[in-house]
PDB file of N, CA and C in Angstrom:
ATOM      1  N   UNK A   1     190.737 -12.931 224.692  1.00  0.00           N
ATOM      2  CA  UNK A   1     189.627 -13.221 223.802  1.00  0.00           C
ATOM      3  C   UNK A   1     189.117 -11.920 223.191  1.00  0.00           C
ATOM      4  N   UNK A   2     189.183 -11.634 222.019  1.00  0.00           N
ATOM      5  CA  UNK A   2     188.552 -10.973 221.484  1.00  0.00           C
ATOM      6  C   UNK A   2     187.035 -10.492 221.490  1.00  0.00           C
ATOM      7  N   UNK A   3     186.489  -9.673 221.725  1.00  0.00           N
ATOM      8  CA  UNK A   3     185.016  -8.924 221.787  1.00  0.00           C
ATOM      9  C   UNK A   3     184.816  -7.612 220.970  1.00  0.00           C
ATOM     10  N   UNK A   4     183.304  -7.872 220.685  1.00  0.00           N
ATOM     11  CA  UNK A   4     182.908  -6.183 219.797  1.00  0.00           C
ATOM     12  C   UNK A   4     183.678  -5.268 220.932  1.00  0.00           C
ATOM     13  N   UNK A   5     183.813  -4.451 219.755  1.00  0.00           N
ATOM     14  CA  UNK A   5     184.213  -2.387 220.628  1.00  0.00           C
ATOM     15  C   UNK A   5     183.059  -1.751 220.768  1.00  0.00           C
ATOM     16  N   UNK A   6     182.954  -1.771 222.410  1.00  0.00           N
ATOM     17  CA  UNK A   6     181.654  -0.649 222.578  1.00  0.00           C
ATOM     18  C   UNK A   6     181.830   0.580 222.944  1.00  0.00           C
ATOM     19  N   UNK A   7     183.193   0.481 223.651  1.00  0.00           N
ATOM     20  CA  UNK A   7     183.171   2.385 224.103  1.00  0.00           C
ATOM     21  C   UNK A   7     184.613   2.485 223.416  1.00  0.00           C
ATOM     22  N   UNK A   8     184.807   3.873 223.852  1.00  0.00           N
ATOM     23  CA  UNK A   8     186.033   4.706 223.557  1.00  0.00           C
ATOM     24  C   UNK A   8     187.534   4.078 224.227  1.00  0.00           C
ATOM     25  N   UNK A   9     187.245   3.385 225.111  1.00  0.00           N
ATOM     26  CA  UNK A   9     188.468   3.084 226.134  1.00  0.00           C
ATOM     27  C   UNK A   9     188.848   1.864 225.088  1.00  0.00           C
ATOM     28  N   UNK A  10     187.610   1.050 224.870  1.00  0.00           N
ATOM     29  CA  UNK A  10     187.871  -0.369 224.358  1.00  0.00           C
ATOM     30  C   UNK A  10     188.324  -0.087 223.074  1.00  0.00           C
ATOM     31  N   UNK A  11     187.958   1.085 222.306  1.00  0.00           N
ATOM     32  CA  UNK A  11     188.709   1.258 221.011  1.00  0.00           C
ATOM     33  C   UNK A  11     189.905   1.326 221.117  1.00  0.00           C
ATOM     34  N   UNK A  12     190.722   2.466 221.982  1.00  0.00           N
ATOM     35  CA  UNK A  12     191.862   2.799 222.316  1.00  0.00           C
ATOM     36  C   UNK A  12     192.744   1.866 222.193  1.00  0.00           C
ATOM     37  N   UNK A  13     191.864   0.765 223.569  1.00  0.00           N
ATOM     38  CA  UNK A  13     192.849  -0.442 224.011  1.00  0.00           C
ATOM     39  C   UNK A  13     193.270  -1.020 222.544  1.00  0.00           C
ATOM     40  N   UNK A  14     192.257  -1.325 221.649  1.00  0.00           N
ATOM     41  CA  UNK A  14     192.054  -2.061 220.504  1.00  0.00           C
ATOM     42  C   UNK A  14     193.403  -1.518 219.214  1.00  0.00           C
ATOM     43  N   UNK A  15     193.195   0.020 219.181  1.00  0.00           N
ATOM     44  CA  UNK A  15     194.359   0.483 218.630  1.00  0.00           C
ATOM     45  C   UNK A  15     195.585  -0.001 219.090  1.00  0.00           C
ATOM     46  N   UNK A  16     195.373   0.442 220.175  1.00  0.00           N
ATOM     47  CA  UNK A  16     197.064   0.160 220.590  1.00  0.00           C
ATOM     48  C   UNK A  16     198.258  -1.509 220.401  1.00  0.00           C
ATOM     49  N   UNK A  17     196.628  -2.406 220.838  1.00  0.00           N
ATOM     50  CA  UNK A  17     197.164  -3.795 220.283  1.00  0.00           C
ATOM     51  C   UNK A  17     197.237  -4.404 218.796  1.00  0.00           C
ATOM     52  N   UNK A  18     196.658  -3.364 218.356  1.00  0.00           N
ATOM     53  CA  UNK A  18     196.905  -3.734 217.077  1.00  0.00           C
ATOM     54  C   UNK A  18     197.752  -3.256 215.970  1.00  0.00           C
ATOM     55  N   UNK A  19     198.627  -1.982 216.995  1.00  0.00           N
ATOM     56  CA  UNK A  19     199.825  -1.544 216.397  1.00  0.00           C
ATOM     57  C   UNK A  19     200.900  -2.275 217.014  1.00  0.00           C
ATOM     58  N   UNK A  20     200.668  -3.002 218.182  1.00  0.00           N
ATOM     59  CA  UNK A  20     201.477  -4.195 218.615  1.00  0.00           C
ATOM     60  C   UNK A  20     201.934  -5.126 217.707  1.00  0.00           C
ATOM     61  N   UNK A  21     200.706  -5.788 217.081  1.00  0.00           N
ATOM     62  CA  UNK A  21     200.900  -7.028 216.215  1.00  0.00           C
ATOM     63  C   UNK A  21     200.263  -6.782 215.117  1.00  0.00           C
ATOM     64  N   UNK A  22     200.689  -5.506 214.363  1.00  0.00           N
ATOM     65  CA  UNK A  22     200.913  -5.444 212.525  1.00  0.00           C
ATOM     66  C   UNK A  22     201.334  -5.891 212.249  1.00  0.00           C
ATOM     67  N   UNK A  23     202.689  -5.637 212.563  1.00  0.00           N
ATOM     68  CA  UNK A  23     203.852  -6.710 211.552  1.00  0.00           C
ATOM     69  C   UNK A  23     203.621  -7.930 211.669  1.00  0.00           C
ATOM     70  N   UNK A  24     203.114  -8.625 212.315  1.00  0.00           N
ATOM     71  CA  UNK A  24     202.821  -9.917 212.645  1.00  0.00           C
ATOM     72  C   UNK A  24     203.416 -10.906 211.628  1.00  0.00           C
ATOM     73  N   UNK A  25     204.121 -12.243 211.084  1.00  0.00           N
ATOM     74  CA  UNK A  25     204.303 -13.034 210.127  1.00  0.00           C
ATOM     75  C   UNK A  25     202.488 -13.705 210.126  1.00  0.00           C
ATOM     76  N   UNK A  26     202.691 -13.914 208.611  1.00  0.00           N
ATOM     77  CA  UNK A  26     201.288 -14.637 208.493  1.00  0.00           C
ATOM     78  C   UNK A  26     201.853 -16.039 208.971  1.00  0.00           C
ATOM     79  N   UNK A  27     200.172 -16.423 209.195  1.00  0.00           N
ATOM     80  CA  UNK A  27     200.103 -17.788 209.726  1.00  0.00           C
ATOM     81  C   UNK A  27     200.382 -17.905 211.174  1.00  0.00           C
ATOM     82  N   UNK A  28     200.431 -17.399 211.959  1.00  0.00           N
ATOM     83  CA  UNK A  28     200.760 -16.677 213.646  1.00  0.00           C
ATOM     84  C   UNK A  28     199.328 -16.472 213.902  1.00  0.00           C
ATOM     85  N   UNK A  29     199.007 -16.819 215.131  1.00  0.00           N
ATOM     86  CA  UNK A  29     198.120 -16.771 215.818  1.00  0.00           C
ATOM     87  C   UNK A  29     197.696 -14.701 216.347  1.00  0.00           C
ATOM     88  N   UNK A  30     199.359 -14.347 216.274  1.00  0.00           N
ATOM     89  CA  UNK A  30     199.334 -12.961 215.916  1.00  0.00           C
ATOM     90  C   UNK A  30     198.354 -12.258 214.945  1.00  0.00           C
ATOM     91  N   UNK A  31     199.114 -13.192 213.560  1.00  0.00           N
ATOM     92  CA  UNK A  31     198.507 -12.851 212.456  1.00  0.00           C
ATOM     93  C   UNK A  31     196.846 -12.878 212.124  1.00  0.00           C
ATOM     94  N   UNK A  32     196.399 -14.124 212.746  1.00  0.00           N
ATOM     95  CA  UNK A  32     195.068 -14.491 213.116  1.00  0.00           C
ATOM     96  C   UNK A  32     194.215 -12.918 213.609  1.00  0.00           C
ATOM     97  N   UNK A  33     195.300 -12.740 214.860  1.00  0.00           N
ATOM     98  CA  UNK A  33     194.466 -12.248 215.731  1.00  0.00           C
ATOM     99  C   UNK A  33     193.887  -9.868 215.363  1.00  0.00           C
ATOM    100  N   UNK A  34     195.484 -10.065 214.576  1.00  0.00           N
ATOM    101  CA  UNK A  34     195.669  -8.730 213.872  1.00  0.00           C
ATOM    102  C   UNK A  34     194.672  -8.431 212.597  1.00  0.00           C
ATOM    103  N   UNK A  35     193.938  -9.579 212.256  1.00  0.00           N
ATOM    104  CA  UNK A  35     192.954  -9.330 210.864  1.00  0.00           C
ATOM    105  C   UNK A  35     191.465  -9.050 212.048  1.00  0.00           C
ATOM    106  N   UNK A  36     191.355 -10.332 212.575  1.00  0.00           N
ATOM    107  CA  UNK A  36     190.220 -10.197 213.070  1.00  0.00           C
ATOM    108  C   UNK A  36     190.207  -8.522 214.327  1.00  0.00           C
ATOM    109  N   UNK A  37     190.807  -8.364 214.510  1.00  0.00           N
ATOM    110  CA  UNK A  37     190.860  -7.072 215.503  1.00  0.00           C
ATOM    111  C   UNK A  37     190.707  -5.838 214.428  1.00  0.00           C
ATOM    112  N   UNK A  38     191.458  -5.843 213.373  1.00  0.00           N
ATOM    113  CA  UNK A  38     191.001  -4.850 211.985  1.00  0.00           C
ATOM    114  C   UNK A  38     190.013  -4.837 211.703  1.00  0.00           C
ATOM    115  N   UNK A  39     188.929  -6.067 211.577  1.00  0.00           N
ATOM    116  CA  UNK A  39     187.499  -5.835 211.721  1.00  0.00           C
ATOM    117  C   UNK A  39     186.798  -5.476 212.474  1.00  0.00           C
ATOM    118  N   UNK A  40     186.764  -5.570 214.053  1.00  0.00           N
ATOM    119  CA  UNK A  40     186.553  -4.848 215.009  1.00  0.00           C
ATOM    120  C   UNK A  40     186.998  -3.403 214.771  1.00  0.00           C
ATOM    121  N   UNK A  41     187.676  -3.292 214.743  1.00  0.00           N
ATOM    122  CA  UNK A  41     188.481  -1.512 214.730  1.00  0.00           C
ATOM    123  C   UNK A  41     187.721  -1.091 213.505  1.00  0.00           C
ATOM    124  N   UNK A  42     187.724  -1.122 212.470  1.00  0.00           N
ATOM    125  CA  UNK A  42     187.345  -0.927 211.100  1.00  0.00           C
ATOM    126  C   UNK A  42     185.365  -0.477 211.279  1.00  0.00           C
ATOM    127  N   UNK A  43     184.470  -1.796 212.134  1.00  0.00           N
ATOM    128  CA  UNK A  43     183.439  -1.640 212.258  1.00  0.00           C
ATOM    129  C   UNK A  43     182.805  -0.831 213.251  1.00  0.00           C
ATOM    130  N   UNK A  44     184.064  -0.503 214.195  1.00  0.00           N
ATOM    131  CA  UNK A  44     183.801   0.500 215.485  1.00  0.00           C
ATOM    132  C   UNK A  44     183.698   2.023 214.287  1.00  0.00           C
ATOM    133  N   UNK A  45     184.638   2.019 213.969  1.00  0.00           N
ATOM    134  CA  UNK A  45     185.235   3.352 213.138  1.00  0.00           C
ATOM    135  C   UNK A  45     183.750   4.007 212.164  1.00  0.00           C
ATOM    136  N   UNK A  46     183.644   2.639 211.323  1.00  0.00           N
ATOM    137  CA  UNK A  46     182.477   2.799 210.625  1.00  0.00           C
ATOM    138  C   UNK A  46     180.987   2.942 211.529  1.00  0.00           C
ATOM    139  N   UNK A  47     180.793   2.876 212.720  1.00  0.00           N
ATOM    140  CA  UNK A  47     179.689   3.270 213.375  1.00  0.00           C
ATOM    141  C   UNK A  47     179.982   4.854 213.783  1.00  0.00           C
ATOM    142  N   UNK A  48     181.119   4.979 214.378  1.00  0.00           N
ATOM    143  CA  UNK A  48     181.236   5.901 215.130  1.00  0.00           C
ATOM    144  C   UNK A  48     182.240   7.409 214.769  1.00  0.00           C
ATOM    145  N   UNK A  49     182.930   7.117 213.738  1.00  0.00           N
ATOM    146  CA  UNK A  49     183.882   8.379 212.983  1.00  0.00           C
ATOM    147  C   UNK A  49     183.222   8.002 211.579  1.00  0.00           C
ATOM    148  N   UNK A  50     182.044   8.075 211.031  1.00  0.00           N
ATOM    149  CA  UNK A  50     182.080   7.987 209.172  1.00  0.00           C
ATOM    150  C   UNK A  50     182.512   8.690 208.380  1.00  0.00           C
ATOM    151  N   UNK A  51     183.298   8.519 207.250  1.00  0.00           N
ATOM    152  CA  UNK A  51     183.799   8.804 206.235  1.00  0.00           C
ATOM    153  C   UNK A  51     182.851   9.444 205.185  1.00  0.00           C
ATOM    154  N   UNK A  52     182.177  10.545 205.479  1.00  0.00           N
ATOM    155  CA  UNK A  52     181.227  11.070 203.940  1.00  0.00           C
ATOM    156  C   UNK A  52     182.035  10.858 202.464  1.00  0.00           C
ATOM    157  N   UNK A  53     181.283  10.464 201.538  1.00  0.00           N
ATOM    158  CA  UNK A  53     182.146  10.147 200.240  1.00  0.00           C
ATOM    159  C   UNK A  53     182.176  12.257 199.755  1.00  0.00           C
ATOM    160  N   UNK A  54     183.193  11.864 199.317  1.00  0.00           N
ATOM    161  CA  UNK A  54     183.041  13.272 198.609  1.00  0.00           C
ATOM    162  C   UNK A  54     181.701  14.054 197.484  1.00  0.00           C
ATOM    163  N   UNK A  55     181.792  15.212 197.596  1.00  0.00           N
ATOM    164  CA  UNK A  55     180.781  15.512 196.781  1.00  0.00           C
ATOM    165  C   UNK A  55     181.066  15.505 194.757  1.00  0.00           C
ATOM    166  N   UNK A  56     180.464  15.933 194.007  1.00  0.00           N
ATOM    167  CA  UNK A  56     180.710  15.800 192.857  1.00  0.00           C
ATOM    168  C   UNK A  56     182.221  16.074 192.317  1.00  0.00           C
ATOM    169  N   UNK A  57     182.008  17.352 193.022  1.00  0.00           N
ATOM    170  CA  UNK A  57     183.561  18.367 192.204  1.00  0.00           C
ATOM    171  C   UNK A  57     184.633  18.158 193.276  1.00  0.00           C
ATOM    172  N   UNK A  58     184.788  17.523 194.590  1.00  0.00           N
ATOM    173  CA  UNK A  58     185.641  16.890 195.156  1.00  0.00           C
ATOM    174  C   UNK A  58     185.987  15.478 194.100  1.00  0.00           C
ATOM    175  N   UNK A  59     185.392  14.869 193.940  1.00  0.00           N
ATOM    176  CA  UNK A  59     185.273  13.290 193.206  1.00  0.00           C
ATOM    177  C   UNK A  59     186.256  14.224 191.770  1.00  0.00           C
ATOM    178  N   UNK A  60     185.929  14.978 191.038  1.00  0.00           N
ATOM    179  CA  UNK A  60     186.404  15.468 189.920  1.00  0.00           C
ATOM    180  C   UNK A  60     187.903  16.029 190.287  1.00  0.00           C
ATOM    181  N   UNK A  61     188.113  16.604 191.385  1.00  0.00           N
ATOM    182  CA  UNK A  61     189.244  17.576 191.735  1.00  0.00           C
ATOM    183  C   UNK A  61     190.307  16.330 192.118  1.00  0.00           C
ATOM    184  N   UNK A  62     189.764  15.137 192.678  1.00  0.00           N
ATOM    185  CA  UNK A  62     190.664  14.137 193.294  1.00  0.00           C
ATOM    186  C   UNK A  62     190.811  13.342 191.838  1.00  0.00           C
ATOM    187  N   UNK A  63     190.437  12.954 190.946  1.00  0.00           N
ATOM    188  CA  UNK A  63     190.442  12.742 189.762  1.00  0.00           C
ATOM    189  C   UNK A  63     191.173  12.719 188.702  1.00  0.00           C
ATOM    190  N   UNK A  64     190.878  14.140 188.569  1.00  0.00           N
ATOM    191  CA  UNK A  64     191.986  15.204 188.234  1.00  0.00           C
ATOM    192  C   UNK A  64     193.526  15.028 188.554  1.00  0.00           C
ATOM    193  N   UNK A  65     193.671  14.800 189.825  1.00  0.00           N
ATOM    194  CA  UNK A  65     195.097  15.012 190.486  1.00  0.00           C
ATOM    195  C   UNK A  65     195.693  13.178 190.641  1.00  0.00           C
ATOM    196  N   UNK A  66     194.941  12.442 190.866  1.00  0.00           N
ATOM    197  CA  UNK A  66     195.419  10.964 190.512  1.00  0.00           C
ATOM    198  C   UNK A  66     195.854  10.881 188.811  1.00  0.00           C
ATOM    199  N   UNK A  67     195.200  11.433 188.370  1.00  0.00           N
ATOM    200  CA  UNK A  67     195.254  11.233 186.610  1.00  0.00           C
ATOM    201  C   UNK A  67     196.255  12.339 185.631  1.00  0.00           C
ATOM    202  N   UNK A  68     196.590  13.257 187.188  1.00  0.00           N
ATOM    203  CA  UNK A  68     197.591  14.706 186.778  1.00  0.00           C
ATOM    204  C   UNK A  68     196.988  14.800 185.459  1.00  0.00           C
ATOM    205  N   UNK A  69     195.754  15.269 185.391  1.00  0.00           N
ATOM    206  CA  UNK A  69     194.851  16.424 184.610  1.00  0.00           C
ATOM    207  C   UNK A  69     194.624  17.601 185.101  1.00  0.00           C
ATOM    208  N   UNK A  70     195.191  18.818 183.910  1.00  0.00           N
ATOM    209  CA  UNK A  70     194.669  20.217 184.367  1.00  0.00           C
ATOM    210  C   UNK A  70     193.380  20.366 184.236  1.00  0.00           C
ATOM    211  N   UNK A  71     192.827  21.513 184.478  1.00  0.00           N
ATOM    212  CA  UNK A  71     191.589  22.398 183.981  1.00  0.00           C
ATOM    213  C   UNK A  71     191.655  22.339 182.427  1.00  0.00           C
ATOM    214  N   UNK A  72     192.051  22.763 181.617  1.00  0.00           N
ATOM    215  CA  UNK A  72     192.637  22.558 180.087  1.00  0.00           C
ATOM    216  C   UNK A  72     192.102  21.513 179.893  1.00  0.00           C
ATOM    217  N   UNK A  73     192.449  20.435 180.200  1.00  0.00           N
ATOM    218  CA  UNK A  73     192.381  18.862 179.851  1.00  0.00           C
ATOM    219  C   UNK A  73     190.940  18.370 179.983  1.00  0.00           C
ATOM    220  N   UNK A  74     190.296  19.059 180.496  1.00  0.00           N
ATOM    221  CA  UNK A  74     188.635  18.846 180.204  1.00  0.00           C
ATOM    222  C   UNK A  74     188.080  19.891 179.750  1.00  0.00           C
ATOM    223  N   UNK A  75     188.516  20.500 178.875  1.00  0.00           N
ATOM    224  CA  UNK A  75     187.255  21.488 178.009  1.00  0.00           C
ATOM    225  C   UNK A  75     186.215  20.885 177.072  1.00  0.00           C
ATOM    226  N   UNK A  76     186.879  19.726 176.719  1.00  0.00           N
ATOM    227  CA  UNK A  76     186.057  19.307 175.809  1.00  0.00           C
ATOM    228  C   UNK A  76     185.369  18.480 176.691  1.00  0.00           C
ATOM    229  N   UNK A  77     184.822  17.911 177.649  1.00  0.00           N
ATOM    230  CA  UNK A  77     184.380  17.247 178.775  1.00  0.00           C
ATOM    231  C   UNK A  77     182.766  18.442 179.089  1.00  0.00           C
ATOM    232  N   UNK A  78     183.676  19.825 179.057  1.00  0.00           N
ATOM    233  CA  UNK A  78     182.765  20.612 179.864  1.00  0.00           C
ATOM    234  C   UNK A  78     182.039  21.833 178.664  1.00  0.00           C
ATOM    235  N   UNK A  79     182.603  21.637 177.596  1.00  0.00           N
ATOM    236  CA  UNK A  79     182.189  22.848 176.901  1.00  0.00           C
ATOM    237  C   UNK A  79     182.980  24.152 176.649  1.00  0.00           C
ATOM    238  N   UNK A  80     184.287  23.962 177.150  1.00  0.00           N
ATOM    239  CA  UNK A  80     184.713  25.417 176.915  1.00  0.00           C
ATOM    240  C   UNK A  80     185.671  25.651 178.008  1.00  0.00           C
ATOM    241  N   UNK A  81     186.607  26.577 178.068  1.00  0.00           N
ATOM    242  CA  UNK A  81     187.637  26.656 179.220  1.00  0.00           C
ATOM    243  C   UNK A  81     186.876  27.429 180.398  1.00  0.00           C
ATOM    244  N   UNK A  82     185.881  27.996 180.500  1.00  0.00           N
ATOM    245  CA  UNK A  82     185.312  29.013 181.046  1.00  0.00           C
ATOM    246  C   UNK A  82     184.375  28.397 181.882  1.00  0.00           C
ATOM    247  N   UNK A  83     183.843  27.217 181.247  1.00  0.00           N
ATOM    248  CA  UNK A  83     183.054  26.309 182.233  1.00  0.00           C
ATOM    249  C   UNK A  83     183.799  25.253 183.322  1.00  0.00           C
ATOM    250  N   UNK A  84     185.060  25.009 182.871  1.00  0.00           N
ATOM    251  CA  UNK A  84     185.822  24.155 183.575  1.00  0.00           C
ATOM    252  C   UNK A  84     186.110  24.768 184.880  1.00  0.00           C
ATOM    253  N   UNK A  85     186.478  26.244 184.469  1.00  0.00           N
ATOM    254  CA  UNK A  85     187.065  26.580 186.112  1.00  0.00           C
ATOM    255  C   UNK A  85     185.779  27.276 186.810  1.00  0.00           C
ATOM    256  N   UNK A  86     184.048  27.777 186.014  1.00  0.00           N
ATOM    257  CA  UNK A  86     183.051  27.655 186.381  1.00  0.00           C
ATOM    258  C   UNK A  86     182.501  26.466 187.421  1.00  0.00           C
ATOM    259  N   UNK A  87     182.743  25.206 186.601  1.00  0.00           N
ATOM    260  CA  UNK A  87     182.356  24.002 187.241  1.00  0.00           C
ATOM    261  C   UNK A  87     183.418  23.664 188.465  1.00  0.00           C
ATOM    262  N   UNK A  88     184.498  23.871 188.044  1.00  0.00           N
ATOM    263  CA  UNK A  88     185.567  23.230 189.793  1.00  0.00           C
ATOM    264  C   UNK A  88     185.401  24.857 190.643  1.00  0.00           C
ATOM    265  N   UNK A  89     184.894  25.342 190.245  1.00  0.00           N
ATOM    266  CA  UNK A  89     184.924  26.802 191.668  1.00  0.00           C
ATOM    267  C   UNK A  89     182.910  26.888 192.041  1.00  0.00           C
ATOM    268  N   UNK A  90     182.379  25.528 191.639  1.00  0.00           N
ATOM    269  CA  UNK A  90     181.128  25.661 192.049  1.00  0.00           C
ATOM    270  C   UNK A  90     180.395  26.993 191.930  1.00  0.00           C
ATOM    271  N   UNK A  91     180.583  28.061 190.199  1.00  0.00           N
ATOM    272  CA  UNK A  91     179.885  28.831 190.158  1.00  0.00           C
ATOM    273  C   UNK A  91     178.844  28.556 188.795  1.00  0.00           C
ATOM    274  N   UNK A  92     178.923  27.386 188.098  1.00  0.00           N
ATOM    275  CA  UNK A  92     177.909  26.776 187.465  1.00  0.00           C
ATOM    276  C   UNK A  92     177.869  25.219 187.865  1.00  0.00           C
ATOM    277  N   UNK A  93     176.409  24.758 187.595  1.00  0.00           N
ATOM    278  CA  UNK A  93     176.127  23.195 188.101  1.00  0.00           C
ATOM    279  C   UNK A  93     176.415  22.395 186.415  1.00  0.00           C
ATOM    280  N   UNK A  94     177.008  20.886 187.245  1.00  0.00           N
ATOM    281  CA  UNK A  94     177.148  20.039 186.249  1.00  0.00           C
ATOM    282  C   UNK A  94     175.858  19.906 185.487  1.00  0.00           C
ATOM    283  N   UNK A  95     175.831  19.948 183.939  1.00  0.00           N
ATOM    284  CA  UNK A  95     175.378  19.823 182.927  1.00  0.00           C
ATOM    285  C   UNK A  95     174.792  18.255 182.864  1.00  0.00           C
ATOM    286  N   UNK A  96     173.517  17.613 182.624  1.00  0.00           N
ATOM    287  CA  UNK A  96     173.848  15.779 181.985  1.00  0.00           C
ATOM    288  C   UNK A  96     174.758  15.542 181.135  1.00  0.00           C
ATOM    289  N   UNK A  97     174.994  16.315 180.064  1.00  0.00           N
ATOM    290  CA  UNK A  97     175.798  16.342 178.765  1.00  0.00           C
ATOM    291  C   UNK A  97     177.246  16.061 179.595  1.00  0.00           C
ATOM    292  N   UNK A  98     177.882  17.317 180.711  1.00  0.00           N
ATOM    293  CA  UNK A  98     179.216  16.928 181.591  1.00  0.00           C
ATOM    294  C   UNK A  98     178.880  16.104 182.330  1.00  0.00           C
ATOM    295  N   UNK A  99     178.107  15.322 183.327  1.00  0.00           N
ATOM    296  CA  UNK A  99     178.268  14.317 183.879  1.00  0.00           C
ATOM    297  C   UNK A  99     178.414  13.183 182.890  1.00  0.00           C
ATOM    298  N   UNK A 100     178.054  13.347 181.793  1.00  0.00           N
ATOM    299  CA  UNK A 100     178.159  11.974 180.793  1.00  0.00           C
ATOM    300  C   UNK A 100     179.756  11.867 180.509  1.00  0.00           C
ATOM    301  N   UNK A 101     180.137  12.826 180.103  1.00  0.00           N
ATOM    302  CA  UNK A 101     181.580  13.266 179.510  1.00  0.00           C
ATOM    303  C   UNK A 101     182.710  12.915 180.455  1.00  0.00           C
ATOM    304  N   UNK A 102     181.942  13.706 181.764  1.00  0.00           N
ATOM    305  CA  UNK A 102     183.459  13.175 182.528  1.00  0.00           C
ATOM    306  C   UNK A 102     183.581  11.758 183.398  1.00  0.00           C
ATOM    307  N   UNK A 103     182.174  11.641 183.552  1.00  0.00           N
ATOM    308  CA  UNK A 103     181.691  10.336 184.000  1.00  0.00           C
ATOM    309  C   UNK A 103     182.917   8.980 183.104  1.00  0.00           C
ATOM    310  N   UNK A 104     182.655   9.330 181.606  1.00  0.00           N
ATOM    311  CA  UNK A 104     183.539   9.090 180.934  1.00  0.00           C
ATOM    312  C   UNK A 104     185.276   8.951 180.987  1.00  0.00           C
ATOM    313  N   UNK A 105     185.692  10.198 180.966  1.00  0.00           N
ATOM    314  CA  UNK A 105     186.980  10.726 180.984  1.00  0.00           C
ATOM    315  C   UNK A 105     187.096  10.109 182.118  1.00  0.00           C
ATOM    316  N   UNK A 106     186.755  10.262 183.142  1.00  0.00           N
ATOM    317  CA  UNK A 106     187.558  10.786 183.841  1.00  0.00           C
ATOM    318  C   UNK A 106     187.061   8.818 185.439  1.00  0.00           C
ATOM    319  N   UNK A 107     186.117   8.145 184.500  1.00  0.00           N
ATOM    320  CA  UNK A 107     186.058   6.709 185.319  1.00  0.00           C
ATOM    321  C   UNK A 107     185.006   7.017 186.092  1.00  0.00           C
ATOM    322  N   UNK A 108     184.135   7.998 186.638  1.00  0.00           N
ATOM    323  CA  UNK A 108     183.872   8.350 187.630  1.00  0.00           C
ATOM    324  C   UNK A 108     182.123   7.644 187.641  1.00  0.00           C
ATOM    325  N   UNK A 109     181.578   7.163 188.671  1.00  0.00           N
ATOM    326  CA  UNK A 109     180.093   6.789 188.321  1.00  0.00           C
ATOM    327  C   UNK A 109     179.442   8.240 188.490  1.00  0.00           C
ATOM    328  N   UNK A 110     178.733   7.638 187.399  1.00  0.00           N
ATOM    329  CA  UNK A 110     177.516   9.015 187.845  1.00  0.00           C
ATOM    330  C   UNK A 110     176.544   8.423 188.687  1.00  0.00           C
ATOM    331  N   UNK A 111     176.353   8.154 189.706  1.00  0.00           N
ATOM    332  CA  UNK A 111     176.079   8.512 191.094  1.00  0.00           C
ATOM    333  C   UNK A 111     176.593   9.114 191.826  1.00  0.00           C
ATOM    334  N   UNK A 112     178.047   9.704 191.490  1.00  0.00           N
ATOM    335  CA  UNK A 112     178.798  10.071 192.027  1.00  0.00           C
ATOM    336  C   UNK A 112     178.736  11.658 191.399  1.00  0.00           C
ATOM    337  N   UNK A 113     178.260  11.980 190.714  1.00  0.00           N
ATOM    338  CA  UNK A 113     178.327  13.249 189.671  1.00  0.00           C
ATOM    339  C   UNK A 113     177.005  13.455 189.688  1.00  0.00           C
ATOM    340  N   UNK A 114     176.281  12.798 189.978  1.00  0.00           N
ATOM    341  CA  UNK A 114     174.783  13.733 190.212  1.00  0.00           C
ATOM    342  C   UNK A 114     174.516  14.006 191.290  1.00  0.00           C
ATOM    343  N   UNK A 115     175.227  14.103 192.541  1.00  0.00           N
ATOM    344  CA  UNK A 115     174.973  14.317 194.025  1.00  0.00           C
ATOM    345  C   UNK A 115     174.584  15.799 193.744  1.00  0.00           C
ATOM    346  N   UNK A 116     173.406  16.336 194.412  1.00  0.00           N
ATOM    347  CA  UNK A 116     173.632  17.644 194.591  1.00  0.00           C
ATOM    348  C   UNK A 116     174.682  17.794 195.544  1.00  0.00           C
ATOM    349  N   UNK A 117     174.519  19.444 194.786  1.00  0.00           N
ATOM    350  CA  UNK A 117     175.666  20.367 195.693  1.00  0.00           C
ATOM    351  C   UNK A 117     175.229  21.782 195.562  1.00  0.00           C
ATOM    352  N   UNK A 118     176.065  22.394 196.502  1.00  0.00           N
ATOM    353  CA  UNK A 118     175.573  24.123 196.703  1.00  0.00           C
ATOM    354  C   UNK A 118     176.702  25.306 195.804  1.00  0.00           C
ATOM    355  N   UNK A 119     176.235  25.591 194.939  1.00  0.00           N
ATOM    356  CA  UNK A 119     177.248  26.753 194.133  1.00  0.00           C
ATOM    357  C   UNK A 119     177.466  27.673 195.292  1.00  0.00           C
ATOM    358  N   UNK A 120     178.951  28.133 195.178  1.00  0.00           N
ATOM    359  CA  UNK A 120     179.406  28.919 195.971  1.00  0.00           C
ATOM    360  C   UNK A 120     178.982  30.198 195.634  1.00  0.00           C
ATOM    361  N   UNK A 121     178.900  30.990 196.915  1.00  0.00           N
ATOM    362  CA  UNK A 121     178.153  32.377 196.827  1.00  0.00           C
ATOM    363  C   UNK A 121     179.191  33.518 196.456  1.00  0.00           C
TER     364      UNK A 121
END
């Protein structure tokens, strides 16, 4: 019978059976049992290892590289070639004018582009 994951042992156990019955065929009581245990595992994970979303210029840099865009490829986004590698080396802050632009270009919400962040020293 299946139960919430409260400690570390019960996660473990939880991994391990549920690399048992991945492959599972759908419609199997397997299969049943391999979704509902992914939610367990999934909601343990999410209490206890969280995932921080990335910050602005992470979100831009991962972006970038799904969309195989250079630095080049957003000047007009940022104002100039000088601000582009300014803005991805965190030694000037995003502009509203560039969060609009790349928010744009590049799909990204701006909630995601107005996070502060710390310019590198």
């Amino acid at each position: 019978m299946l139960k919430l994951i409260k400690t570390e042992e019960q996660y473990n156990v939880a991994l391990k059976r549920l690399g048992q019955i991945f492959g599972a065929p759908t419609g199997t009581s397997e299969s049943d049992e391999c979704d509902v245990l992914a939610l367990l595992v999934g909601a343990y994970e999410d209490e206890h290892y969280p995932i921080e979303p990335p910050g602005p210029i992470e979100a831009i840099k991962i972006r970038m590289e799904q969309l195989q865009l250079r630095q080049v490829d957003l000047i007009e986004e940022t104002g100039g070639k000088n601000r582009v590698s300014e803005v991805l080396n965190k030694k000037r802050k995003l502009s509203i004018e560039m969060i609009r632009n790349l928010s744009k270009r590049l799909n990204l919400s701006l909630n995601v582009l107005t996070q502060d962040y710390q310019l590198a020293q």
